[in-house]
PDB file of N, CA and C in Angstrom:
ATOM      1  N   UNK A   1      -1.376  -1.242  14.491  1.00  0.00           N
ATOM      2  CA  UNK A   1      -0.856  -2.435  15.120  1.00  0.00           C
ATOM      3  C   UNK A   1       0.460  -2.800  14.440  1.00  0.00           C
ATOM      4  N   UNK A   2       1.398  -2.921  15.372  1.00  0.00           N
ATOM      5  CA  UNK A   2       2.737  -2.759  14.666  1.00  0.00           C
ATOM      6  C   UNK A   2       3.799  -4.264  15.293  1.00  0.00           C
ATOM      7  N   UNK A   3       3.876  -5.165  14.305  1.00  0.00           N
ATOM      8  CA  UNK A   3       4.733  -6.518  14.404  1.00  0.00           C
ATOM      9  C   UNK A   3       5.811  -6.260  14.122  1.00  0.00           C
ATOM     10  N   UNK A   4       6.722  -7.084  15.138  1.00  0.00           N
ATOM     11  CA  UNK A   4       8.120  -6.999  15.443  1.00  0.00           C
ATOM     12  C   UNK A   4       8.555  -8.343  15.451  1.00  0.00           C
ATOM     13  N   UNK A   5       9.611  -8.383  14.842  1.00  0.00           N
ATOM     14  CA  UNK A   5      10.193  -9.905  14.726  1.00  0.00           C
ATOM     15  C   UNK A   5      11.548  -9.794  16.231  1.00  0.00           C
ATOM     16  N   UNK A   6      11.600 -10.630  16.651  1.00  0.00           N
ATOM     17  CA  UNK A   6      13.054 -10.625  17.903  1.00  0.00           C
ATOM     18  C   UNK A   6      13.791 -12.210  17.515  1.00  0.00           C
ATOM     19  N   UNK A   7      14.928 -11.792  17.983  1.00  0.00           N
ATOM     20  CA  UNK A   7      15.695 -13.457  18.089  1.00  0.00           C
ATOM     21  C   UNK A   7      16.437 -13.185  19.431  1.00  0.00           C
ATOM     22  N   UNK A   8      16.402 -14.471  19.982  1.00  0.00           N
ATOM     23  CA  UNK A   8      16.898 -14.596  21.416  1.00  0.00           C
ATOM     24  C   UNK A   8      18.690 -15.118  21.177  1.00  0.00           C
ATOM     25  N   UNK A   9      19.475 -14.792  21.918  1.00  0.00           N
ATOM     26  CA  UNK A   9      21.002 -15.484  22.076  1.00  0.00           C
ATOM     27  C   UNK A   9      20.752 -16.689  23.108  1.00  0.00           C
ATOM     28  N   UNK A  10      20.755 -17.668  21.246  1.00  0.00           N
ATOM     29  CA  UNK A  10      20.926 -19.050  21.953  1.00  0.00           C
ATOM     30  C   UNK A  10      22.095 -19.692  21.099  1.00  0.00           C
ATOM     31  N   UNK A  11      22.666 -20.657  21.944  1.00  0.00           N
ATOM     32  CA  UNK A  11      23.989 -21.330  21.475  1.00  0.00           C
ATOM     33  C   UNK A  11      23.764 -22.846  20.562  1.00  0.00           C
ATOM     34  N   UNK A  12      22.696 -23.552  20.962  1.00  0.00           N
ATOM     35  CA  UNK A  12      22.816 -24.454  20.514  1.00  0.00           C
ATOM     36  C   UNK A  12      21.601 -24.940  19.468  1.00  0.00           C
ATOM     37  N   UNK A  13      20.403 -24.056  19.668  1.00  0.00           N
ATOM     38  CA  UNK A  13      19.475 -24.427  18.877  1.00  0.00           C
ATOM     39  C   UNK A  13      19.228 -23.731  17.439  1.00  0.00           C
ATOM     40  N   UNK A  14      18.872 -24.524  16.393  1.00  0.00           N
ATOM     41  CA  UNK A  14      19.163 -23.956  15.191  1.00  0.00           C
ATOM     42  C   UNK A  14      18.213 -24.658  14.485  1.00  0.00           C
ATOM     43  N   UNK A  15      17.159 -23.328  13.790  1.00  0.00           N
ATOM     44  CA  UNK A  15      16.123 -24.029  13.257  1.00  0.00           C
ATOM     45  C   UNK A  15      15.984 -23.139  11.438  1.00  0.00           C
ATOM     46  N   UNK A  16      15.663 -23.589  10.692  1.00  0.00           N
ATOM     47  CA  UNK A  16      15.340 -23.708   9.314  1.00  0.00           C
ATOM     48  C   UNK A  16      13.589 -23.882   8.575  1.00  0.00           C
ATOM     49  N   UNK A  17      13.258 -22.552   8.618  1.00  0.00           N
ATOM     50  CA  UNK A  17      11.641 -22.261   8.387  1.00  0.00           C
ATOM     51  C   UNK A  17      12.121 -22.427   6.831  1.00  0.00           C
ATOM     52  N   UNK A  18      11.117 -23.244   6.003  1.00  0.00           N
ATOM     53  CA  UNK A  18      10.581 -22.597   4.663  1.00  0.00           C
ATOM     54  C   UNK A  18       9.461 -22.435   3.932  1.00  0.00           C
ATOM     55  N   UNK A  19       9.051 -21.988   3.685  1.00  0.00           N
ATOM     56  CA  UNK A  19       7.430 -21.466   3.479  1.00  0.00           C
ATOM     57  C   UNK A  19       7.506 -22.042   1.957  1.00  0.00           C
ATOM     58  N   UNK A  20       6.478 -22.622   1.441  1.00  0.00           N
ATOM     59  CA  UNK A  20       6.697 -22.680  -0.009  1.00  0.00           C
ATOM     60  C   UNK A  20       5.075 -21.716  -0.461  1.00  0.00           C
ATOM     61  N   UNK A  21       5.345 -21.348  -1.221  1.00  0.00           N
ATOM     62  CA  UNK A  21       4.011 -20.667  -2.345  1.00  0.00           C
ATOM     63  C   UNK A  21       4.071 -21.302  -3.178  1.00  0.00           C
ATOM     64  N   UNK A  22       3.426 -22.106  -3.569  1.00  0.00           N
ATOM     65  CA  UNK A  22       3.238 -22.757  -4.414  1.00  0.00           C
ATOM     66  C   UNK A  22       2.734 -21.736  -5.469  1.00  0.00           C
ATOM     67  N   UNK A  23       2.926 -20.638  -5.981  1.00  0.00           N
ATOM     68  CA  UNK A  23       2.390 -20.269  -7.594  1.00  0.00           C
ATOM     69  C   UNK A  23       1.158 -19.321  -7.016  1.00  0.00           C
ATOM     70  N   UNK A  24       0.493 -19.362  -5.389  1.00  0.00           N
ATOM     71  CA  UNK A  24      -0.178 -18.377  -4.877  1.00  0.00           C
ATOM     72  C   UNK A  24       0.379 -16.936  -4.853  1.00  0.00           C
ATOM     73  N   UNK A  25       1.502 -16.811  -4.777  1.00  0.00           N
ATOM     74  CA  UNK A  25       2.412 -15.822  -4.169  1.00  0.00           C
ATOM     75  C   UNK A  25       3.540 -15.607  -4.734  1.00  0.00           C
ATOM     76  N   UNK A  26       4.325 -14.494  -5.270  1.00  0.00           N
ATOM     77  CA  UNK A  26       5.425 -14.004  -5.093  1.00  0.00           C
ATOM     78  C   UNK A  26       5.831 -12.522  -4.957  1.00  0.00           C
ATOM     79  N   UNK A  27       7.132 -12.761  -4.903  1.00  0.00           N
ATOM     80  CA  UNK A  27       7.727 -11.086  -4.275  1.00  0.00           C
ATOM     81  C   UNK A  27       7.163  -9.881  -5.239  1.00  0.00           C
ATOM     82  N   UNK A  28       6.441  -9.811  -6.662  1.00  0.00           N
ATOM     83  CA  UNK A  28       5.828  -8.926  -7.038  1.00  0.00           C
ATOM     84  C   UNK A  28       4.010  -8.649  -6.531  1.00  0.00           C
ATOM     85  N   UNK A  29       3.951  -9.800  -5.806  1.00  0.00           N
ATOM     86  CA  UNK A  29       2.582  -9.628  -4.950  1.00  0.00           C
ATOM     87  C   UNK A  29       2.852  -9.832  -3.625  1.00  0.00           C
ATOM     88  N   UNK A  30       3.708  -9.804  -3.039  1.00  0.00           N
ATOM     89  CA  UNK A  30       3.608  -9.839  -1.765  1.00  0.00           C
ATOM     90  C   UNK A  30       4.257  -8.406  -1.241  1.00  0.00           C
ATOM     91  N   UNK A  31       5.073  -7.921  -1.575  1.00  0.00           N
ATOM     92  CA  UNK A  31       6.067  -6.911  -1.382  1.00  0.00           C
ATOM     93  C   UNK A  31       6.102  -5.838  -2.274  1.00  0.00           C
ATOM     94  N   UNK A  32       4.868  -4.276  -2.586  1.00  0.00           N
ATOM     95  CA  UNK A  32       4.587  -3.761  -3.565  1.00  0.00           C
ATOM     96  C   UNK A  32       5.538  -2.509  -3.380  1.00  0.00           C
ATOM     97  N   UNK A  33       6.004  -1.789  -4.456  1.00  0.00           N
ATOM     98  CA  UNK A  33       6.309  -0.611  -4.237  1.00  0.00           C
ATOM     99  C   UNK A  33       5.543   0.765  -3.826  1.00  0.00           C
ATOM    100  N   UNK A  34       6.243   1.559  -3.212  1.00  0.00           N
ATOM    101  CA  UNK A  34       4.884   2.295  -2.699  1.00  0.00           C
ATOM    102  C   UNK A  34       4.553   3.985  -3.663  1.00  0.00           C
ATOM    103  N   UNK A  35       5.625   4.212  -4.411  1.00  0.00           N
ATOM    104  CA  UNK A  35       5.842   5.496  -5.153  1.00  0.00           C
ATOM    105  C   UNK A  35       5.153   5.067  -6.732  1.00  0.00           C
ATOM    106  N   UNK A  36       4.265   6.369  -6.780  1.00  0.00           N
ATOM    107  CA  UNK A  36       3.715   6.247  -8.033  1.00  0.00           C
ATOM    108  C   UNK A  36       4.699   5.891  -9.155  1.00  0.00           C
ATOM    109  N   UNK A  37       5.453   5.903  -9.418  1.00  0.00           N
ATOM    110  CA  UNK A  37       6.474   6.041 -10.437  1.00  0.00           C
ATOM    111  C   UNK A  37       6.288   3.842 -10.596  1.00  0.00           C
ATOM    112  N   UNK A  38       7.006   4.035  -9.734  1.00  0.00           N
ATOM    113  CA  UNK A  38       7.032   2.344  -9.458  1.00  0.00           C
ATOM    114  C   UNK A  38       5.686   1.538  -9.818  1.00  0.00           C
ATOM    115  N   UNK A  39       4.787   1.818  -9.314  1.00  0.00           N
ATOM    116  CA  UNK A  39       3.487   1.116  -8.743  1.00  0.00           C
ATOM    117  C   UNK A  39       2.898   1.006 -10.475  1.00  0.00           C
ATOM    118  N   UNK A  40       2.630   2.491 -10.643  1.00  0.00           N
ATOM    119  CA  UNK A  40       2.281   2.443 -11.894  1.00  0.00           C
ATOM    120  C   UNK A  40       2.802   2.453 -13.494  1.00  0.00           C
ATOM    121  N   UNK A  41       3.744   3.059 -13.314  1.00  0.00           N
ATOM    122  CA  UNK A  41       4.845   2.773 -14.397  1.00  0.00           C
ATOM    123  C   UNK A  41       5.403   1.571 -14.943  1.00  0.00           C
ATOM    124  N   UNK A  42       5.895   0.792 -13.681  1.00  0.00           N
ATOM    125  CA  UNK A  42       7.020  -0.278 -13.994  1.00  0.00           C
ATOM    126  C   UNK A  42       6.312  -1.606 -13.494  1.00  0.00           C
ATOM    127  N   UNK A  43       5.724  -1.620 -12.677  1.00  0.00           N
ATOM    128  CA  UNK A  43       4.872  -2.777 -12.108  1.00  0.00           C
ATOM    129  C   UNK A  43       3.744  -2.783 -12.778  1.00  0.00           C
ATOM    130  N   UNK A  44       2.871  -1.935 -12.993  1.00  0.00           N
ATOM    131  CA  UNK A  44       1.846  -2.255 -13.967  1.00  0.00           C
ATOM    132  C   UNK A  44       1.733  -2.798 -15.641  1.00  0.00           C
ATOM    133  N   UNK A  45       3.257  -1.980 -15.954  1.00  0.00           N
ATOM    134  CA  UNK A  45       3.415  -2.781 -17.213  1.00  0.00           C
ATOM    135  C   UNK A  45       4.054  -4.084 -17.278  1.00  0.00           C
ATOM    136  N   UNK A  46       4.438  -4.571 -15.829  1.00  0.00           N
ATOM    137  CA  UNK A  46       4.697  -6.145 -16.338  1.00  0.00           C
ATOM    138  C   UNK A  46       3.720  -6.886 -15.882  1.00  0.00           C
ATOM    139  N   UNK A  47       2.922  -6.342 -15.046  1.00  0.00           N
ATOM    140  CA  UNK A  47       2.130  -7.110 -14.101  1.00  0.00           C
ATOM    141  C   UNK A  47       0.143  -6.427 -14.833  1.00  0.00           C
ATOM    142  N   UNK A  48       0.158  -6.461 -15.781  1.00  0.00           N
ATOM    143  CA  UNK A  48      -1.542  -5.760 -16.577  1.00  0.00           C
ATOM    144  C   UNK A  48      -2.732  -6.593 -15.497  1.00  0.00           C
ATOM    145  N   UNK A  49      -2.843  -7.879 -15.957  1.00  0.00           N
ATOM    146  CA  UNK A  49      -3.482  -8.798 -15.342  1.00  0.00           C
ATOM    147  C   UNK A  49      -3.598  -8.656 -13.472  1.00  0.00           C
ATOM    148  N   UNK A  50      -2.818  -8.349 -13.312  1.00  0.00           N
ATOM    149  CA  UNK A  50      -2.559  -8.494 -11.675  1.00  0.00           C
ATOM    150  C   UNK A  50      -3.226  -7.230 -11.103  1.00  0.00           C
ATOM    151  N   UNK A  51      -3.458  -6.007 -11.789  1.00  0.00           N
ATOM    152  CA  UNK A  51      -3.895  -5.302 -11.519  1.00  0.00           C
ATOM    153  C   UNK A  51      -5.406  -5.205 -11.892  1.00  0.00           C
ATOM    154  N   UNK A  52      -5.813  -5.448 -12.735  1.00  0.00           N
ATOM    155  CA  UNK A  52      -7.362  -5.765 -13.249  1.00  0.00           C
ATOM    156  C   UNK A  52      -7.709  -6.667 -12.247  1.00  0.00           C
ATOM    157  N   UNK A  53      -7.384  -7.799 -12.065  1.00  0.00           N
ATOM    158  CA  UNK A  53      -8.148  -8.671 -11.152  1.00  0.00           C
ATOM    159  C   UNK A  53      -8.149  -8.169  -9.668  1.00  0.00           C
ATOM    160  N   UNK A  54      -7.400  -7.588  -9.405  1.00  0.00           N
ATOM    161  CA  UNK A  54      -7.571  -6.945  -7.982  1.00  0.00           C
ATOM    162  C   UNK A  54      -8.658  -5.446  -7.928  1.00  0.00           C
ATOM    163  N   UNK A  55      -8.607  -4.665  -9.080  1.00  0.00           N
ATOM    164  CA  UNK A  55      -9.726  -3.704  -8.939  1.00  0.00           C
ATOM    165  C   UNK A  55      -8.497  -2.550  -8.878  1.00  0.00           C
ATOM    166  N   UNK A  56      -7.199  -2.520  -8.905  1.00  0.00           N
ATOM    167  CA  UNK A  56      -6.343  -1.205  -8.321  1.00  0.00           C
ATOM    168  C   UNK A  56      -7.067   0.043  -9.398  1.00  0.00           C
ATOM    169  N   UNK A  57      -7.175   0.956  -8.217  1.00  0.00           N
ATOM    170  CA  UNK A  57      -7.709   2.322  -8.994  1.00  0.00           C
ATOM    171  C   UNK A  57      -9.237   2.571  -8.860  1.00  0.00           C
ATOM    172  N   UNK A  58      -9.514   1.533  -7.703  1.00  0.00           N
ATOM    173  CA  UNK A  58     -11.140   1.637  -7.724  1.00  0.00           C
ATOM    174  C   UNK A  58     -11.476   2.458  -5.902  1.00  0.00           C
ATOM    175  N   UNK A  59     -10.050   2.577  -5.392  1.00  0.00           N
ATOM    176  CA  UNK A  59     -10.181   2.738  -4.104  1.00  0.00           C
ATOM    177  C   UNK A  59     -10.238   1.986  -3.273  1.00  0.00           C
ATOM    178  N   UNK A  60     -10.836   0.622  -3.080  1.00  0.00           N
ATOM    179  CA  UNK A  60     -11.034  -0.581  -2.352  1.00  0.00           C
ATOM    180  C   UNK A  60     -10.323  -1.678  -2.583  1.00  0.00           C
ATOM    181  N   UNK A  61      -9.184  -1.454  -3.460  1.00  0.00           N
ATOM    182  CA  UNK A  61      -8.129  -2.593  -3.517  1.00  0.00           C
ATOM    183  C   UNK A  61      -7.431  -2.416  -2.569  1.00  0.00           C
ATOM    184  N   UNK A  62      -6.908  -3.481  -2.092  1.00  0.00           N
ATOM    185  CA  UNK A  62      -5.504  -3.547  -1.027  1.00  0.00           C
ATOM    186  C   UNK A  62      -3.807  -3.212  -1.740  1.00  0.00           C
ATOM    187  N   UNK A  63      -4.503  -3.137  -3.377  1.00  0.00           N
ATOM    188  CA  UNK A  63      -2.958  -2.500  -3.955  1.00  0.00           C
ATOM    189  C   UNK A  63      -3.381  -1.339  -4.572  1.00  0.00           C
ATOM    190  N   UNK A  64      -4.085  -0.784  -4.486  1.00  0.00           N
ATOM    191  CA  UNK A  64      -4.299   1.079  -3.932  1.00  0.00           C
ATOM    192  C   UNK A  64      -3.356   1.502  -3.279  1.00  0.00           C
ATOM    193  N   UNK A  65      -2.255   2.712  -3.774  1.00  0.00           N
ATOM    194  CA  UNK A  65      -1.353   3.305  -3.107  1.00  0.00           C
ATOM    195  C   UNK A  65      -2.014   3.760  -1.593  1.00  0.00           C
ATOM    196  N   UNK A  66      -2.740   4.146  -1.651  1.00  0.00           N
ATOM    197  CA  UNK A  66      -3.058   4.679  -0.629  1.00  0.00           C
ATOM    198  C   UNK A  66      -3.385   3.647   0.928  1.00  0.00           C
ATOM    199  N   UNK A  67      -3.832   2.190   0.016  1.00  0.00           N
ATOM    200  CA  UNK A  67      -4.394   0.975   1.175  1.00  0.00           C
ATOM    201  C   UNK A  67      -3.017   0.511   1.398  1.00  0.00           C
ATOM    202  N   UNK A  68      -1.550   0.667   0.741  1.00  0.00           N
ATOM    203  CA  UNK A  68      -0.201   0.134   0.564  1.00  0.00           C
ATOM    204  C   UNK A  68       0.270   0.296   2.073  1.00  0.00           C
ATOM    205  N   UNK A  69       0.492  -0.576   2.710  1.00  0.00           N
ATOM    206  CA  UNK A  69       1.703  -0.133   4.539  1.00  0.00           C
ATOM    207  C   UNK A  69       2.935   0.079   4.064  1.00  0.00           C
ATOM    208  N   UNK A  70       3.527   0.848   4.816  1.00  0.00           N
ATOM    209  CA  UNK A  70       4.996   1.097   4.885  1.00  0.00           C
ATOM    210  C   UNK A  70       5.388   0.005   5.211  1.00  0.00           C
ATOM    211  N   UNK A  71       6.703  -0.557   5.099  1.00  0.00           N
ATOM    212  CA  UNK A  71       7.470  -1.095   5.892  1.00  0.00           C
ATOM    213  C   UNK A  71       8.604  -0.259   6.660  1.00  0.00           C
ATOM    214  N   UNK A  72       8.690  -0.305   7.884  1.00  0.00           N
ATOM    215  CA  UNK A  72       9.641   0.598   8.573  1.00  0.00           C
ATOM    216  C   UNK A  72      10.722  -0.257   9.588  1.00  0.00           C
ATOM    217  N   UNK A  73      11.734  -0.246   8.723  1.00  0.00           N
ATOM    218  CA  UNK A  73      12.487  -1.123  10.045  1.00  0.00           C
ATOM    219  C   UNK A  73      13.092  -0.374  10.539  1.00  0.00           C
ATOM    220  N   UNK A  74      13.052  -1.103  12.015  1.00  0.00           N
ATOM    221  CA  UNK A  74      13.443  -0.977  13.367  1.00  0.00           C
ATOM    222  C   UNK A  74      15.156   0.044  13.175  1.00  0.00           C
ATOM    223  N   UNK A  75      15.779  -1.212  12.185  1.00  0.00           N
ATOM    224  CA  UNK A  75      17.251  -0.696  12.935  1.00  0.00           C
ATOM    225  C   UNK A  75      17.776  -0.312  11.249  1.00  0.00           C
ATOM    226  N   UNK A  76      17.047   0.603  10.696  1.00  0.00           N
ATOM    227  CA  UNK A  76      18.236   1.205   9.573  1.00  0.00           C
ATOM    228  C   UNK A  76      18.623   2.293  10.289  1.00  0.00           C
TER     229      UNK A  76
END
């Protein structure tokens, strides 16, 4: 199942989303690298904790290289 973001050509309407995470979330948990080198090398040694509590390496984590999605955009 594959989500696509679109924007329409409009002239006058102009809108401003901001999401806050409050301390749930950030770009080292939301957005993982997908190459062993990365995942386990460089992200695991800043991130020890983050990986224990999720289980990575047990197979059934969602930050299991293998459970990891691509991201593929549309227009590179």
């Amino acid at each position: 199942m594959a989500s696509n973001a679109f924007s329409a050509e409009v002239n006058s309407y102009k809108a401003l989303v901001c999401v806050f995470l409050k301390g749930g979330m950030d770009s080292m948990d939301f957005i993982l690298p997908k190459d062993q080198d990365s995942i386990i090398n460089a992200l695991a040694s800043v991130r020890p904790g983050m990986f224990e509590a999720y289980g990575v390496g047990s197979g059934n984590s969602s930050r299991d290289i293998d459970n990891i999605l691509e991201i593929n955009a549309l227009n590179s």
